[in-house]
Structure formats: C-alpha cells, structure tokens
Protein backbone atom coordinates (compact mmCIF):
# COMPACT_ATOMS: atom_id res chain seq x y z
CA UNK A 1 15.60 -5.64 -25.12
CA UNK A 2 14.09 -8.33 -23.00
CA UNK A 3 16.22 -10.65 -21.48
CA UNK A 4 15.73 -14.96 -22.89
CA UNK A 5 16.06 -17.84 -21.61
CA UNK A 6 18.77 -18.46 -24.09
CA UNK A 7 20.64 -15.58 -22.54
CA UNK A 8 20.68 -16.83 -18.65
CA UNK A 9 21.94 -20.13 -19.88
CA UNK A 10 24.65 -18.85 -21.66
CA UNK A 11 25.36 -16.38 -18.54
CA UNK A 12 25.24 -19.73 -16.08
CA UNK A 13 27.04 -22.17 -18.90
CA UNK A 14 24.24 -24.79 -19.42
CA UNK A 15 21.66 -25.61 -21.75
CA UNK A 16 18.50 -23.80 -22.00
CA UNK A 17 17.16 -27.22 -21.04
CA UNK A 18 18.39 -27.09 -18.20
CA UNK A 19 17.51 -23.08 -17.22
CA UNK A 20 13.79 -24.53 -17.82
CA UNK A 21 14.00 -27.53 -14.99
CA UNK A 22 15.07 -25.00 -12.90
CA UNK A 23 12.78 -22.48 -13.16
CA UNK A 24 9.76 -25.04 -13.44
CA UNK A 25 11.23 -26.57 -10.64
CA UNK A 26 12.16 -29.97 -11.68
CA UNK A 27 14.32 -31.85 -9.56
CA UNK A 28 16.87 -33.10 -12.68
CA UNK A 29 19.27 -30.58 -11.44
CA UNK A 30 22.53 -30.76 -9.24
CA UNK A 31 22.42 -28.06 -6.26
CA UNK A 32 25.54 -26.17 -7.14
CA UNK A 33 23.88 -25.89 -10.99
CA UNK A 34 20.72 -24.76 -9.74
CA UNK A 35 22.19 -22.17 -7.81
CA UNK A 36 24.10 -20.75 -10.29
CA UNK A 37 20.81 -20.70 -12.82
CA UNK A 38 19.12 -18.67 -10.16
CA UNK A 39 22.33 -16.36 -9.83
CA UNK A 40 21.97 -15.70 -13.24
CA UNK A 41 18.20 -15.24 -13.64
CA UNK A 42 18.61 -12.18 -10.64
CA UNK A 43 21.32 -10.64 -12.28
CA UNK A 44 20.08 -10.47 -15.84
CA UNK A 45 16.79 -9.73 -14.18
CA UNK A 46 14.78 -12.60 -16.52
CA UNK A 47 11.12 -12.98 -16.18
CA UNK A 48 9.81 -16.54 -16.99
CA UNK A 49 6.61 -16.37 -19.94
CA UNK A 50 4.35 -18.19 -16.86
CA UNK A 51 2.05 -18.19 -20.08
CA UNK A 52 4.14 -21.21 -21.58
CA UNK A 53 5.38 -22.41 -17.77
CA UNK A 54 1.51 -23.06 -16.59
CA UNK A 55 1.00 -25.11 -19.94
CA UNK A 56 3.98 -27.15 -19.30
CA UNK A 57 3.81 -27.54 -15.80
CA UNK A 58 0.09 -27.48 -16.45
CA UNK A 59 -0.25 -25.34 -13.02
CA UNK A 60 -0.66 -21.88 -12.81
CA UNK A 61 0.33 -21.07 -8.90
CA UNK A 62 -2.93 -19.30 -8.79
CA UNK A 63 -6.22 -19.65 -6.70
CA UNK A 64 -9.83 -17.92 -7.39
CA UNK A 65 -11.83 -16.80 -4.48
CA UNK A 66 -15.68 -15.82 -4.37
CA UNK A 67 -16.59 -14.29 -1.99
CA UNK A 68 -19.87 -12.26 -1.51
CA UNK A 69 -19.05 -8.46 -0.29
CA UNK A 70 -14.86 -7.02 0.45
CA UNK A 71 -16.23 -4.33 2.51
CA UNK A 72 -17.56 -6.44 5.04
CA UNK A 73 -14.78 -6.76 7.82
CA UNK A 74 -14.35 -10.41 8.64
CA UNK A 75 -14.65 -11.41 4.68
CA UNK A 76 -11.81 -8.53 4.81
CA UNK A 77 -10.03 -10.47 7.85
CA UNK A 78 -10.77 -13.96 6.14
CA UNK A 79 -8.85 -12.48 2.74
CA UNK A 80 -6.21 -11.23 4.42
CA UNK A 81 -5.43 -14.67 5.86
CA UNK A 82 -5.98 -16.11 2.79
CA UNK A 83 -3.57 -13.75 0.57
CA UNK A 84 -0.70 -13.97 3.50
CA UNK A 85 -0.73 -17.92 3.38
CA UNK A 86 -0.52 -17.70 -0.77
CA UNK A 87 2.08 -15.52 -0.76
CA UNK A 88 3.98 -17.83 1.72
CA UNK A 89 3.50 -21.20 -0.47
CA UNK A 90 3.60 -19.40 -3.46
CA UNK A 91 0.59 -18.40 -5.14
CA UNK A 92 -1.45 -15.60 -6.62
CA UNK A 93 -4.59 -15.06 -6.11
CA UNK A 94 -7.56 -13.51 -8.55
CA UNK A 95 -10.80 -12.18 -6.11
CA UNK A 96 -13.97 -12.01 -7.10
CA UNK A 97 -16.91 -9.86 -5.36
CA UNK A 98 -19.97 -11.14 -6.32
CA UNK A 99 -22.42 -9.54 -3.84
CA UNK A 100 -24.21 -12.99 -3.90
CA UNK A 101 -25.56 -12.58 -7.06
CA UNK A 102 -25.78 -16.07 -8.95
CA UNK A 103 -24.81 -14.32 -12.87
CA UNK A 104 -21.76 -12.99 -11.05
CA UNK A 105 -20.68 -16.33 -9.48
CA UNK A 106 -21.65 -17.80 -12.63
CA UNK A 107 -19.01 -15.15 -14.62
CA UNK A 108 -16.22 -15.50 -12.04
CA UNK A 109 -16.19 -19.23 -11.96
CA UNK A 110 -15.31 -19.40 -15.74
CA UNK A 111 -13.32 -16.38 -15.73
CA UNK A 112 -11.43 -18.67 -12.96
CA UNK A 113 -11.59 -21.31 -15.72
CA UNK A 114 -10.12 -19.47 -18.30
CA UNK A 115 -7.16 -18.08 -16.54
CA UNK A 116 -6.84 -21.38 -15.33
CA UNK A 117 -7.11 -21.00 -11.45
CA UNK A 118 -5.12 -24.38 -9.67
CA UNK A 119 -8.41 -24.46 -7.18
CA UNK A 120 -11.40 -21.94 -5.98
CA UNK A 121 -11.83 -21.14 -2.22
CA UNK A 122 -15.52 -19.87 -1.56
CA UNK A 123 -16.63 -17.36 1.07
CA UNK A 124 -20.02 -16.88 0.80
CA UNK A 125 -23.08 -15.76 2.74
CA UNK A 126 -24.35 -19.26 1.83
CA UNK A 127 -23.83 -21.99 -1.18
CA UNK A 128 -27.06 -22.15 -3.16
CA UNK A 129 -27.87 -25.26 -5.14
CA UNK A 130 -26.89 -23.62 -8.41
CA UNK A 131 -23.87 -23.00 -6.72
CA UNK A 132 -22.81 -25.98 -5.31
CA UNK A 133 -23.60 -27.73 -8.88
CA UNK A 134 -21.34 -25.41 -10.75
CA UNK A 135 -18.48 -25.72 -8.19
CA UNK A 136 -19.17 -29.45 -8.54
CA UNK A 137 -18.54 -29.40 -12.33
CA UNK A 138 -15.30 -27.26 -12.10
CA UNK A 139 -13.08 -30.89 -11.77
CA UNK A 140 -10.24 -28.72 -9.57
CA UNK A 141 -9.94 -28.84 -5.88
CA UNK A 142 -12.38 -26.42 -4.13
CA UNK A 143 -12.72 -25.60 -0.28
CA UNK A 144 -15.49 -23.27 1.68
CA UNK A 145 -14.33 -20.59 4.36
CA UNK A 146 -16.74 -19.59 6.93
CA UNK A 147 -20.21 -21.24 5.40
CA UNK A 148 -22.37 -23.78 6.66
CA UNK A 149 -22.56 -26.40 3.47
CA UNK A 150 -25.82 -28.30 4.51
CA UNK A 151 -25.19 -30.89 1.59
CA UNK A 152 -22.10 -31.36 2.92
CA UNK A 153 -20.51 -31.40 -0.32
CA UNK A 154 -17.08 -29.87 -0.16
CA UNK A 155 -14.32 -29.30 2.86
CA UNK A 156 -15.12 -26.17 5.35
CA UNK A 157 -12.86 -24.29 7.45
CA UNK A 158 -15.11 -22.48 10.23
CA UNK A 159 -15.70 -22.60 14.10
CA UNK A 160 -18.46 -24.07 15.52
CA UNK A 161 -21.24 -21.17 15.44
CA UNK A 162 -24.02 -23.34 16.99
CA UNK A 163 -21.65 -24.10 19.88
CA UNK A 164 -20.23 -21.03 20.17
CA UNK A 165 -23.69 -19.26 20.29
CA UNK A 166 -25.07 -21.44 23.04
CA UNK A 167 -21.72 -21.16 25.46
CA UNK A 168 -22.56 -17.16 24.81
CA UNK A 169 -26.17 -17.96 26.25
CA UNK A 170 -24.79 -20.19 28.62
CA UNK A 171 -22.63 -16.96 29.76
CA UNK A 172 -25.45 -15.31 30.44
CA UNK A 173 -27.24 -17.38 32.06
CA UNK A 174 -24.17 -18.40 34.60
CA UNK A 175 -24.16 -14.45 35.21
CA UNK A 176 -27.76 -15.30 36.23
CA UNK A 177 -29.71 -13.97 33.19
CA UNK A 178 -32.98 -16.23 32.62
CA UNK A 179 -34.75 -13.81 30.66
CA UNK A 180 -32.88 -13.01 27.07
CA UNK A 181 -33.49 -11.65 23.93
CA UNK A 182 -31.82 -12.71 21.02
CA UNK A 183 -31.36 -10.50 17.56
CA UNK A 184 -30.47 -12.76 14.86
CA UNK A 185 -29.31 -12.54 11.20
CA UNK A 186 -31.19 -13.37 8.45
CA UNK A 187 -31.27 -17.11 8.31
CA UNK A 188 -32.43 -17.72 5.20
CA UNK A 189 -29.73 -15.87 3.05
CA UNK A 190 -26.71 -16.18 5.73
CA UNK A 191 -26.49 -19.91 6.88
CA UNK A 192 -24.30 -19.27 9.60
CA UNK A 193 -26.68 -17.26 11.19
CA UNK A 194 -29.03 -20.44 11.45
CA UNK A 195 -26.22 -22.29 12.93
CA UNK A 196 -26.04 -19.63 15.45
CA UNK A 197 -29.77 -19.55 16.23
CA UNK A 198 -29.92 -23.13 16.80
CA UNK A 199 -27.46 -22.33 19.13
CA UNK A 200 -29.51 -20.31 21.02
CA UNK A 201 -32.67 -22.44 21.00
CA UNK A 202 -30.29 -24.87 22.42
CA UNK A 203 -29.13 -23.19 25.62
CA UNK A 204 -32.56 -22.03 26.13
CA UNK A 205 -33.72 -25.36 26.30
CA UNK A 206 -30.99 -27.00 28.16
CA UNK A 207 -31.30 -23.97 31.23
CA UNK A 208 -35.21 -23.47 30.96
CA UNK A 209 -34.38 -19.49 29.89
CA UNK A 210 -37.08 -17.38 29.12
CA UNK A 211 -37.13 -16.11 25.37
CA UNK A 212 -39.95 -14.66 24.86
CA UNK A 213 -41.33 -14.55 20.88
CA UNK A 214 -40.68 -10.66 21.23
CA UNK A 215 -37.82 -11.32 22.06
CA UNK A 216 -36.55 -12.84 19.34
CA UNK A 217 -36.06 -10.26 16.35
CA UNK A 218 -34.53 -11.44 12.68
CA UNK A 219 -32.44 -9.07 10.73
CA UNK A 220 -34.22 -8.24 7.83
CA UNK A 221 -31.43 -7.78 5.62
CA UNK A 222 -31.42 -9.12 3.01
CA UNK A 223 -28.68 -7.13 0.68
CA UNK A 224 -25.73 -6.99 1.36
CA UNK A 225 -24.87 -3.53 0.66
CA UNK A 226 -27.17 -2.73 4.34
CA UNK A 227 -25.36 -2.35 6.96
CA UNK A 228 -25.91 -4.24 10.73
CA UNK A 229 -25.37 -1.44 13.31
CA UNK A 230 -29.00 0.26 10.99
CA UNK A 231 -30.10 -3.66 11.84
CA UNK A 232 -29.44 -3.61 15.60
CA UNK A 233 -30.84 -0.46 16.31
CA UNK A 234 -33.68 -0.97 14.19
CA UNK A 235 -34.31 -4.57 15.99
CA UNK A 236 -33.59 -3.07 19.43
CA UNK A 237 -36.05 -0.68 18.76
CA UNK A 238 -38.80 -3.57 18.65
CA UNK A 239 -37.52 -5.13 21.43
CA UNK A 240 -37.65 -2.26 23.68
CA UNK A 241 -41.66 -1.69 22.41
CA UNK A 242 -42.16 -5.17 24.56
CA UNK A 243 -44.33 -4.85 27.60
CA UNK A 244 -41.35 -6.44 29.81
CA UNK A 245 -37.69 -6.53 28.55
CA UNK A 246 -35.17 -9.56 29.10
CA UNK A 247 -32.25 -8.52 30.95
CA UNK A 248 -29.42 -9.57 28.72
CA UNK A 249 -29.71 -9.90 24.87
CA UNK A 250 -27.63 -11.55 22.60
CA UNK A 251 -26.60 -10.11 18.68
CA UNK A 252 -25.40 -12.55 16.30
CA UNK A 253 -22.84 -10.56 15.41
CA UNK A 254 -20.82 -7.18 16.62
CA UNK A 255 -22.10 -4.57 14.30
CA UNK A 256 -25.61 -5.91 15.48
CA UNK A 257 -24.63 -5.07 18.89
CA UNK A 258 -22.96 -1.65 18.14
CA UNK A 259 -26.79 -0.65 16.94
CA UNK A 260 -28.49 -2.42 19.63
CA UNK A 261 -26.31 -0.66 22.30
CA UNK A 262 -27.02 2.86 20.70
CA UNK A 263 -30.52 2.73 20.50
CA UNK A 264 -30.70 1.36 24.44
CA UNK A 265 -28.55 4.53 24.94
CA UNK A 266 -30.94 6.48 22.64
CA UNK A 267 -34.31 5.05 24.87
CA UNK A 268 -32.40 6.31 28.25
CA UNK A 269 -31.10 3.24 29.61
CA UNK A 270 -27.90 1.96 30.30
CA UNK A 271 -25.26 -0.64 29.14
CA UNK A 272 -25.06 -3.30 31.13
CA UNK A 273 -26.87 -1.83 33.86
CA UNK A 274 -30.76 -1.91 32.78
CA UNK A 275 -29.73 -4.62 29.67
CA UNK A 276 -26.85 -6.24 29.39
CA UNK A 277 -25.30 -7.33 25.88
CA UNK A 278 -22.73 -9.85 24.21
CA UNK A 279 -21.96 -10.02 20.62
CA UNK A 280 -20.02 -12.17 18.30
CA UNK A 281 -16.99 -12.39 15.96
CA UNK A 282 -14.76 -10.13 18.12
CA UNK A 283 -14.91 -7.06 15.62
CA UNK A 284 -11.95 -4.89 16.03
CA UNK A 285 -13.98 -2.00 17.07
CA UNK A 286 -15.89 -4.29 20.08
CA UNK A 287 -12.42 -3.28 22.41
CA UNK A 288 -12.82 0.47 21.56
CA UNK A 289 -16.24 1.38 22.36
CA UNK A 290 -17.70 2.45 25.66
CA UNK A 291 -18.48 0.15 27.37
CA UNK A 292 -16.27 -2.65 25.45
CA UNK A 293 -18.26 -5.50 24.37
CA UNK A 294 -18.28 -9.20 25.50
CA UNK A 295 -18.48 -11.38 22.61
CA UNK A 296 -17.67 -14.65 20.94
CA UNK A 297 -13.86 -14.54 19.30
CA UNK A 298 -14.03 -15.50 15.69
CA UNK A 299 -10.53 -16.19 14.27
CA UNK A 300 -11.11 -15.13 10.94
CA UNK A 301 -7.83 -14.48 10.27
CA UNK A 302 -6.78 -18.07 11.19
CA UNK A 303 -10.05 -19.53 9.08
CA UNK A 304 -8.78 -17.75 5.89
CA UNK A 305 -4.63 -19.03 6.34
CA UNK A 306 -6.13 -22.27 7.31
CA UNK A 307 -8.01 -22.43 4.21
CA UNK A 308 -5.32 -21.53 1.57
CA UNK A 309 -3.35 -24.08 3.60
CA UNK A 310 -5.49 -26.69 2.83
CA UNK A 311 -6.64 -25.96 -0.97
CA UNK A 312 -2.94 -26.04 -1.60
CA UNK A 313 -2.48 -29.20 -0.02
CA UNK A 314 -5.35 -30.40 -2.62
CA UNK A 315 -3.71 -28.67 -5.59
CA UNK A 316 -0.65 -30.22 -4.58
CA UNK A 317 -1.37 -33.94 -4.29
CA UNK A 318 -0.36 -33.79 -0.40
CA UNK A 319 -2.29 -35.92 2.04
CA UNK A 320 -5.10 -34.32 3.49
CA UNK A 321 -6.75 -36.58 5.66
CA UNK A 322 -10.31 -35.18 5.03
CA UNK A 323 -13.21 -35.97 2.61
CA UNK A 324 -15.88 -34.17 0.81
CA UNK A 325 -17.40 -32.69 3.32
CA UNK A 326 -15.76 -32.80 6.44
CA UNK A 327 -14.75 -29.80 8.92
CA UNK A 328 -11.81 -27.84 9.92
CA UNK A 329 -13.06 -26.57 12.92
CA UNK A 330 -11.15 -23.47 14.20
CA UNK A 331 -11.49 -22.59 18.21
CA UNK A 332 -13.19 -20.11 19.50
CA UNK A 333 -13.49 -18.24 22.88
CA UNK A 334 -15.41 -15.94 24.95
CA UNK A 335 -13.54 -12.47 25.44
CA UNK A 336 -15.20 -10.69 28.34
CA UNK A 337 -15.26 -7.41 28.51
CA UNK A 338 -17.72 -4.80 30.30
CA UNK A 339 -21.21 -5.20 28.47
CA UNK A 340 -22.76 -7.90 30.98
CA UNK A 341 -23.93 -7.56 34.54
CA UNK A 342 -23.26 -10.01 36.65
CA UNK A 343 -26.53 -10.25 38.19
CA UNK A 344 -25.62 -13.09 41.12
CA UNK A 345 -23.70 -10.12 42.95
C-alpha cells in the first residue's frame, strides 16, 4: 500500500499542512521541523503526487529542449552540459529531436505545453521565422544554445564563431600561409556556419590572403542525417581538381577536416606537408588521429551548463542582467596540434 502524506505527518507529529510546506518548499517551517519531515519522508519512502505539487506550486521543475539531431556530437556535448546543470539545480528535463523539421518543432513545443515545461532551451541548426514566432507565443522563459538568432529575439549562449574563424585564418597566415582554401558548411540551413564564413572573408581581407573562388567549397548538406567527413572528402576532392592548390585550408568544422585529410591522403599527398589543415570545435577524435588536428576549441560542454544556468535563473525570478537578445559569449581558443606547417622555417 502506498505510503500518504497523512502517514509521514503522523510519523514526524505535525499536520499534513505542514508535511506539504515542506515538501513544496515553503519557508513557514522551523529547521528542526523540517528536518524531521524529511526524516520521515526517507524512511517511509513517500513519493510526492508532483501532479498536484506543479499545480500548487504552479512549477513543474522541468525544462523542454529542441534540438535538431542527438547523434551529432557537440549537440551530444551541449546536452550533456545541459542535463548535468538540471540535475544540480533541480530539474528534469523532456528532449525533443526534431531533425529540423518545422511539424516536429511544432508537436514538441505543445507537447512542452502540455506537460507544462517551466522554460524551453533551443539548439538548433538555425531558428526559422515560424520558429521564432511560436517560441514567441509560448509566454515562459526561453534561451538559444549554440545558434546565431539574426532577429535577435531571445538570449544566446555561444562563442564567437566569426571571431574565432578569422583568428584560425589569422593562424595561418602568421605560419605564413597567403594562399587558403576554405570548406564551409551550408550557410543557408546552419547559421553558424555563416558566422564562421564571415569570419573568413574577414581575415582575408584584413591580410590581403589569396582565396581563390575554387577555393572556396560549401557543404552541400542539407539533411541532417549526412554525415561531414562524406562532405570533406567530397569538397576536398574539388579543391584538389584546381589548377594550383592553396597551401593551408580551413574546415568549418572537425568532421569536415577528418574527410578533407583522407582524401589529400587518398590523392598522394601529405598532411601538413603538401597542405596543411585546421578545423574547428575541438571534436574528441581531432587528438587521436594521425596527424592530430589544429583547430578552434568549442566548449560545448560549458555552452550547454551555461545555458540551463541561465533559463533557470529566468524560471526562477533571479536577476539576470541580460535582455532579449543579448549574448553569453563563451571563450574559445586555438589548440595546436600537428596539421599546419609552419612555412616561415
């Protein structure tokens, strides 16, 4: 038989009245009284209805995230920050894979409504207009990890891609690279990877590089469900057709380079010795692969903590000093490795 409420306060001598402050955690309650309600609830093993606690309280503890595709590691790494900062503070969370499909974010989002989620965090390849509106109409405290929001409509925890991309370039071009290829994400349905290409554009202007139109590949991805390392060898591929080839090329992200690397390999030349190659996001498998690969640190980890952090400062009332809008921005770094030659020697 399932233990009541009725029987912890007759185990801890006080009112049921009082059993329920403590478990909804009202401060009405002495310190010695709370402590023995809580001694009582472990013992008899009682399990508040949240059911009837979350209409009280009218909070649930619990946070929605939509995010576009699980498999992909740094929305894994972003999650895992995300879940580990809940579970710190408090709070479940309900995820939702949507594979960027609009019906799906359209079904999550009130399936977050009806289970009555305290606030949605959003981790998306990008935030469409239809998007944006419905998060809009939701009325509960929302926050973007890792997207560029060009409407600049909600809070976003992210690093700085643009910058980050051009101090990559700007790597490259202090280990006297002028001539550099760049293989880019699809801009159009990832908006971070336009960040990162502005980036580029930006460091090739500043330093007078060469980047030849050839040069210059986009990812044609535009599913998800495609993987990058198929990209970067497929885009290396067309680079390497060119009648002269840049000496150093950068990949907007790791995988990209893991597939630009093997098809350079697979065309009988060598990494970083005929072209030289840096990456981006710091992929776990960049340290392990011969030769390791110099890229752009991306603490995703640290964006996905940081942004459960701050969504439950927003469910909570507690002062964020930020508006609609406005950036956490997260540091980043260069970790150098062994995939560019140091042409000055």
């Amino acid at each position: 038989m399932a233990v009541t409420i009725q029987d912890v306060a007759k185990a801890a001598s006080v009112s049921v009245a009082t059993v329920s402050r403590v478990v909804n955690n009202i401060p009405l309650v002495s310190e010695d009284t709370k402590q023995r309600v809580l001694a009582a609830i472990d013992e008899l093993g009682y399990e508040p209805n949240e059911v009837a606690r979350s209409l009280k309280v009218r909070k649930t503890n619990t946070i929605g995230i939509l995010l576009d595709d699980i498999t992909k590691p740094q929305y894994t790494t972003i999650s895992r920050g995300v879940t580990d900062a809940c579970w710190l503070y408090g709070y479940n969370v309900i995820l939702a894979n949507t594979d960027g499909d609009i019906a799906k974010e359209k079904s999550y989002l009130k399936v977050f409504m009806q289970k009555q989620c305290d606030g949605v965090l959003v981790i998306n390849r990008k935030i469409s207009d239809e998007l944006a509106k419905r998060l809009a109409a939701l009325k509960i405290p929302v926050v973007l990890g890792a997207v560029s929001d060009r409407e600049k409509k909600f809070t976003n925890v992210s690093i700085d891609n643009a910058k980050a991309s051009f101090e990559a370039v700007e790597y490259l071009y202090e280990n006297g690279h002028t001539d550099i290829g760049y293989i880019m994400g699809n801009r159009e349905e990832f908006t971070v990877c336009a960040d990162r290409e502005a980036g580029f554009w930006q460091a090739v202007e500043k330093y007078g590089l060469n980047a030849k139109e050839e040069w210059c590949i986009e990812s044609e991805k535009k599913e998800l469900t495609e993987q990058d390392v198929k990209e970067g060898y497929d885009a290396m591929q067309k680079l390497l057709d060119s009648k002269r080839l840049p000496t150093a090329v950068f990949a907007a992200n790791d995988e990209i380079a893991f597939g630009a690397m093997a098809c350079i390999e697979a065309r009988g030349l060598k990494v970083p010795h005929d072209i030289s190659i840096i990456g981006f996001n710091d992929y776990w498998l960049s340290e392990w692969v011969k030769p390791q690969i110099t890229t752009i640190s991306h603490p995703m980890y640290d964006v996905g903590a940081v942004c459960a952090r701050l969504l439950i400062k927003k469910i909570e009332n507690e002062s964020v000093a930020l508006d609609a809008g406005d950036s956490i921005v997260i540091p980043h770094d260069i970790i150098i490795r062994q995939t560019v030659r140091d042409l000055n020697d």
